[in-house]
Protein backbone atom coordinates (compact mmCIF):
# COMPACT_ATOMS: atom_id res chain seq x y z
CA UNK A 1 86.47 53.26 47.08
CA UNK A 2 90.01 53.06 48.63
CA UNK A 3 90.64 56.29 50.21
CA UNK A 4 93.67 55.40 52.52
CA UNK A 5 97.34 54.96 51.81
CA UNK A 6 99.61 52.81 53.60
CA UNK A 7 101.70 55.88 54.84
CA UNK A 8 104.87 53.59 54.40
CA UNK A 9 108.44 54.10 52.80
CA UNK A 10 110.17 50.90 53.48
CA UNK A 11 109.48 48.61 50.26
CA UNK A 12 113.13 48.86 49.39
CA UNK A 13 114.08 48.09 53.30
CA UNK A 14 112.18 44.62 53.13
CA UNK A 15 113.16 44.05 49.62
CA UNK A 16 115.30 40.79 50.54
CA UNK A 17 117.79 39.51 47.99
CA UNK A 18 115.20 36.52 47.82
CA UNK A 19 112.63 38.60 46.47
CA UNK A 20 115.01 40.52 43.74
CA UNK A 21 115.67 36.76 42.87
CA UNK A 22 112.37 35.53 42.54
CA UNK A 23 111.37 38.65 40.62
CA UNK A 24 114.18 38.94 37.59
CA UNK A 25 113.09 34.90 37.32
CA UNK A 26 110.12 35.80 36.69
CA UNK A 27 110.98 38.79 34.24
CA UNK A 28 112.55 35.91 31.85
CA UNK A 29 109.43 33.41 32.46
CA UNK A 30 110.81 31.04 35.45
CA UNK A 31 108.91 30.61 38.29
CA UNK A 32 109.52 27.91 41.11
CA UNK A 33 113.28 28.78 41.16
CA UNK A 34 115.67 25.27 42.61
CA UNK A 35 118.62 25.90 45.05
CA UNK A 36 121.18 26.17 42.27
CA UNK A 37 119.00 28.49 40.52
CA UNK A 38 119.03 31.00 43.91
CA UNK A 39 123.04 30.24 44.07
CA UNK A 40 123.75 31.40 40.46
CA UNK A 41 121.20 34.56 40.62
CA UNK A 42 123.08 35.64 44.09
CA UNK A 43 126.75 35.35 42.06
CA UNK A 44 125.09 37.21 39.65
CA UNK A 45 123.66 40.07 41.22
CA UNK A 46 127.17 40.48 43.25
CA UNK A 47 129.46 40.34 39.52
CA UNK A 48 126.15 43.17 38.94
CA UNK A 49 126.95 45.39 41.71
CA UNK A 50 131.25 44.98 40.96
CA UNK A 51 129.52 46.21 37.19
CA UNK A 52 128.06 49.35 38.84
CA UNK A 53 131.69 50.59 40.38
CA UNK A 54 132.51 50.84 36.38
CA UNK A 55 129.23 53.20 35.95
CA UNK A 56 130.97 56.63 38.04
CA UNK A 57 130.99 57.27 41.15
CA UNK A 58 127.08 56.27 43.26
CA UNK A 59 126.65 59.10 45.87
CA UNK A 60 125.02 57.16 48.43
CA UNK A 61 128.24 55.07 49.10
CA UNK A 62 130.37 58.80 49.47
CA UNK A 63 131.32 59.14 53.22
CA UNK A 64 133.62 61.70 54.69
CA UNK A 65 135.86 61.04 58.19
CA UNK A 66 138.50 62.32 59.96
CA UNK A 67 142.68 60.52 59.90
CA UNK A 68 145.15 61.64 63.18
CA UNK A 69 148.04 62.53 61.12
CA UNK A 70 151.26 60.94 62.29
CA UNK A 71 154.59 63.24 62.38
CA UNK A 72 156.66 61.97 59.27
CA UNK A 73 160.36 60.41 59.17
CA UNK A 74 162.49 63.00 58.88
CA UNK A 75 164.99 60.26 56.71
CA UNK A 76 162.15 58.16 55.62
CA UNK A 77 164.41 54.87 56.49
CA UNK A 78 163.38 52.25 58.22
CA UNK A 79 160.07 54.60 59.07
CA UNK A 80 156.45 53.50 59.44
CA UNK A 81 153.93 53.74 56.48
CA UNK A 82 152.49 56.39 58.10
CA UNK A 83 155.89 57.76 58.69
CA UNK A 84 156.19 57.94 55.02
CA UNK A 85 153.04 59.82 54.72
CA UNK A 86 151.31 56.48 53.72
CA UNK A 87 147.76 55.60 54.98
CA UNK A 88 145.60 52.57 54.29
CA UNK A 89 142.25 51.31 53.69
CA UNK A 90 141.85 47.75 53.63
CA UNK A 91 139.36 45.64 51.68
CA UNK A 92 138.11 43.83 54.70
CA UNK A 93 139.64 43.30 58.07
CA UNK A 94 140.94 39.85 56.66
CA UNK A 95 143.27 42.24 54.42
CA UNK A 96 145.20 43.65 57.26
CA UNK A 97 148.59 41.79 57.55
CA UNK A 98 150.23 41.42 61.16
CA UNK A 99 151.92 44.75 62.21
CA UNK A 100 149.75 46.88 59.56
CA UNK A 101 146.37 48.75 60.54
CA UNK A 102 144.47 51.15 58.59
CA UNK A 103 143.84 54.92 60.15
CA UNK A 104 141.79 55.08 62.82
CA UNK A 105 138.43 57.21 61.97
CA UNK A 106 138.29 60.11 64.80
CA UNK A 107 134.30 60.95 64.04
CA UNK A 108 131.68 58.78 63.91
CA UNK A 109 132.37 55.66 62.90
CA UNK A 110 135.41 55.41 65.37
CA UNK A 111 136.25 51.76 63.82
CA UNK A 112 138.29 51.41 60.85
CA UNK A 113 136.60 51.50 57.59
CA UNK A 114 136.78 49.02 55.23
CA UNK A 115 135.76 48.57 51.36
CA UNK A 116 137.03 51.90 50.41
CA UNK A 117 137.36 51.92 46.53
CA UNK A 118 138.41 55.06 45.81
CA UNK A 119 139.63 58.85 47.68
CA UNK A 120 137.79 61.91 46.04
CA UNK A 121 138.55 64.66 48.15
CA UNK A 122 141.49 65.62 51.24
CA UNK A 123 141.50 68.54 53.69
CA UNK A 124 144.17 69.45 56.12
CA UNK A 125 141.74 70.42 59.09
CA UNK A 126 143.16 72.72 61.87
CA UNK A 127 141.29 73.15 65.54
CA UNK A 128 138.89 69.81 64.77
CA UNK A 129 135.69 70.59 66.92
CA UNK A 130 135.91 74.18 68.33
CA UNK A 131 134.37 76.78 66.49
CA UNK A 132 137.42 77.89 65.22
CA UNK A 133 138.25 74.82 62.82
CA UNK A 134 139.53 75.27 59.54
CA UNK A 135 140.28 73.32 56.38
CA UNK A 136 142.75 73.89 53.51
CA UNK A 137 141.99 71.51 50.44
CA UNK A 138 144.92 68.80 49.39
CA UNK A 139 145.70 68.93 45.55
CA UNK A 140 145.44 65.40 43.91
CA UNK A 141 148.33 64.41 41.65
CA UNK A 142 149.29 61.85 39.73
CA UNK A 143 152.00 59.36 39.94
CA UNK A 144 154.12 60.73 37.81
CA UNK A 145 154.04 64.44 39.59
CA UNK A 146 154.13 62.45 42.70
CA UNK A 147 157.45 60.24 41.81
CA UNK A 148 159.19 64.11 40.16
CA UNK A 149 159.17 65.49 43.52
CA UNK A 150 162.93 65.52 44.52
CA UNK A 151 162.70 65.23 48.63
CA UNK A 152 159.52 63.28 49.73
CA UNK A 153 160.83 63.21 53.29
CA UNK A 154 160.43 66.78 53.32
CA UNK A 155 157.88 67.93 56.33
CA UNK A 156 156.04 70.58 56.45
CA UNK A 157 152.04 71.15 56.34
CA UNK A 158 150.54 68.65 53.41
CA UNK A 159 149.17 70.52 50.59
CA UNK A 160 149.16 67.23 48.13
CA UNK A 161 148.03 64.15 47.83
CA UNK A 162 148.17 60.89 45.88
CA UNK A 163 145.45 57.69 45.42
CA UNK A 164 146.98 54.35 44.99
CA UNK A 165 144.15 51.63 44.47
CA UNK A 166 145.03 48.07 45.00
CA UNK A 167 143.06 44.52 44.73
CA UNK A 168 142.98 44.43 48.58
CA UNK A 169 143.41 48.07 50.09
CA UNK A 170 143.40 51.90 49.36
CA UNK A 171 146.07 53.98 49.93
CA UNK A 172 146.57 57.82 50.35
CA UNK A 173 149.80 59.08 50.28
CA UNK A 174 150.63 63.13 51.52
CA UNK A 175 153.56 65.43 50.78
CA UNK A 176 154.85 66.64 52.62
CA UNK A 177 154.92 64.82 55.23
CA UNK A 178 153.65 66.47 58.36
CA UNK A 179 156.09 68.54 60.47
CA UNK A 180 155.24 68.54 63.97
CA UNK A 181 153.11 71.34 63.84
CA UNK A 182 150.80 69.55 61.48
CA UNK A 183 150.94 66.22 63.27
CA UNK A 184 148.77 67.60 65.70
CA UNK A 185 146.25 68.34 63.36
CA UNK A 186 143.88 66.17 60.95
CA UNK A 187 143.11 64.71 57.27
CA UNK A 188 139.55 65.23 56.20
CA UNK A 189 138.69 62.77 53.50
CA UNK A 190 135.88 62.10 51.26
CA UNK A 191 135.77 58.32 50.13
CA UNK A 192 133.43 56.15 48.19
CA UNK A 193 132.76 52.79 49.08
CA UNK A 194 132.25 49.37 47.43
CA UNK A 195 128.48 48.64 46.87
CA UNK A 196 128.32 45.76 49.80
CA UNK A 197 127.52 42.11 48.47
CA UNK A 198 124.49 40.59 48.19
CA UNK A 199 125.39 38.30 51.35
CA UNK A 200 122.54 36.07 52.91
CA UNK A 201 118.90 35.69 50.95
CA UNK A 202 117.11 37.38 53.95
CA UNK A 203 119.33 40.25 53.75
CA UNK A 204 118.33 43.61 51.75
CA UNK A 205 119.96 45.50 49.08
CA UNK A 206 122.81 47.68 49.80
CA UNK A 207 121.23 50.37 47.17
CA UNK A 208 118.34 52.63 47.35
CA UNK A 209 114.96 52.96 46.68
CA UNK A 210 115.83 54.86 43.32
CA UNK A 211 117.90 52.09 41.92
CA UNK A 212 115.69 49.04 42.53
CA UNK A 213 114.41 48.77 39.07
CA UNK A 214 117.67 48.80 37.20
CA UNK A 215 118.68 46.57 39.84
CA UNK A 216 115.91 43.69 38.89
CA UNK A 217 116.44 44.54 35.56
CA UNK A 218 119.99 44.09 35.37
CA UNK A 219 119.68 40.80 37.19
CA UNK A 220 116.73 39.73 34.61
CA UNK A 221 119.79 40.78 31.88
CA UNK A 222 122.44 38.69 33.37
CA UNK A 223 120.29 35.54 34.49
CA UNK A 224 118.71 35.64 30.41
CA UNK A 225 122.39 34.51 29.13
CA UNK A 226 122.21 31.75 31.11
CA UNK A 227 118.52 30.66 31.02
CA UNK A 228 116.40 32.65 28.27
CA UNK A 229 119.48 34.13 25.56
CA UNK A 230 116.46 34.50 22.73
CA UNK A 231 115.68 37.73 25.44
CA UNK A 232 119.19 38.70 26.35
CA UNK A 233 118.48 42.24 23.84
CA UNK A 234 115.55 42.98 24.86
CA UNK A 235 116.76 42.84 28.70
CA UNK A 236 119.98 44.70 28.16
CA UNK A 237 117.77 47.34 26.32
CA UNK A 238 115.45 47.53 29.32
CA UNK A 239 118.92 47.13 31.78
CA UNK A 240 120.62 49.92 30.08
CA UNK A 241 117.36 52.11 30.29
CA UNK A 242 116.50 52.33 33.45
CA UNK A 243 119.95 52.77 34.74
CA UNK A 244 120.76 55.73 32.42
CA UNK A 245 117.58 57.05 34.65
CA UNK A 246 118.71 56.02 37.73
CA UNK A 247 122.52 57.44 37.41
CA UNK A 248 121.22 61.12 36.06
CA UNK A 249 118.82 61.19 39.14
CA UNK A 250 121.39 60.33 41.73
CA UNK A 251 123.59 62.60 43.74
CA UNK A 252 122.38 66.66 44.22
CA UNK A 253 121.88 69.34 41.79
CA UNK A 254 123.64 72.52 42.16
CA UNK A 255 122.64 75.80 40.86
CA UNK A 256 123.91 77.13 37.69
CA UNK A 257 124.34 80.22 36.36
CA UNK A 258 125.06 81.35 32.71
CA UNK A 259 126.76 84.44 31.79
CA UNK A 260 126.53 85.68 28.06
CA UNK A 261 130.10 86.81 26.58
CA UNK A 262 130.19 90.24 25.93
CA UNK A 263 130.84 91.22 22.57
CA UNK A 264 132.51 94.63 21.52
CA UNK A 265 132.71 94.99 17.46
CA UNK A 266 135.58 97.14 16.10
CA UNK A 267 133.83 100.78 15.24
């Protein structure tokens, strides 16, 4: 009898897009896939993962770095964008128009990032990397608080901040803009990223372990309309399962504590 186990946790790692392929085929009953057959399944699983950014936000794409904040125009004419308290995150690298760079990260990565798709949280972050460093959270607004306030070329120390989200970029925008005081200081930001495309067959999944089922499933779902629509239902039911599963298992619990209200009749 088989006593041993293979003391392994990479299944997901050598999961190749190939494989994912080959295995919603045969979910649907096709096996022997043709070249066009790989080519469709690919688009598919890509318009998939675009599907997912509509399902919240998936924690293992949140990352966090640090933006040099840039002293703003005191007349905001004829200033940079980061003059105007503007900072961008492109799409890709092919996104960034002559003259125009996103912020440069100032922890680990130290390249720009790209395929930002959203800002969750901003800090302004005083003494970055002593012992003494401190952050004071950003309030996000809206546009329309955002376009009330009457002097946006007002500096100071930022204490809001605004999310524009674009086909091709990302971009933050603080108020007020940072004196000089502040300019020598940082922007902590929380992001979450695009789920990366499916790319070349050999490559793997940019998801993890937990969502590999839903993953197959979904492509099984999406490749039935086109090759087995008598089982589109029963897929989408299956789909829809296991990523309901998948999305309340993601992310980290916190604690929680419940306090009965106290209750004082009239006497």
């Amino acid at each position: 009898m088989a006593n041993t186990t293979s003391s392994a946790y990479a299944f997901d790692q050598n999961f190749s897009i190939d494989e994912i392929i080959a295995d919603a085929y045969e979910r649907i009953g096709l096996v022997g896939t043709a070249g066009h057959q790989l080519k469709t399944a690919r688009r598919s699983l890509n318009i998939l993962f675009q599907e997912w950014g509509n399902r919240g936000i998936h924690f293992w794409e949140v990352g966090n770095t640090n933006i040099n904040l840039v002293q703003g125009s005191t007349t905001n004419v004829d200033a940079t964008a980061e003059g105007s308290g503007i900072y961008t995150f492109y799409r890709n690298s092919s996104d960034v128009p002559g003259g125009g760079e996103p912020p440069q990260a100032t922890t680990v990565p130290t390249a720009n990032i790209y395929g930002i798709s959203d800002i969750l949280n901003v800090s302004y972050r005083q003494n970055y990397n002593t012992t003494n460093q401190s952050d004071t959270g950003l309030t996000k607004v809206a546009r329309d608080s955002y376009a009330a306030t009457a002097n946006k070329a007002s500096n100071g120390t930022p204490s809001q901040f605004w999310v524009q989200r674009f086909i091709d970029k990302v971009t933050l925008t603080i108020y007020p803009l940072p004196n000089a005081t502040a300019a020598s200081n940082y922007l902590s930001v929380y992001y979450v990223k695009r789920i990366q495309d499916a790319g070349s067959y050999t490559n793997a999944s940019d998801a993890p372990f937990r969502f590999v089922p839903c993953m197959v499933s979904g492509l099984s779902y999406y490749l039935s309309m086109k090759f087995a629509p008598q089982r589109t239902q029963e897929m989408k039911l299956l789909y829809e399962d296991e990523l309901a599963r998948a999305l309340s298992e993601d992310g980290s619990a916190a604690s929680t504590f419940i306090t009965p209200k106290t209750y004082y009749p009239n006497i």
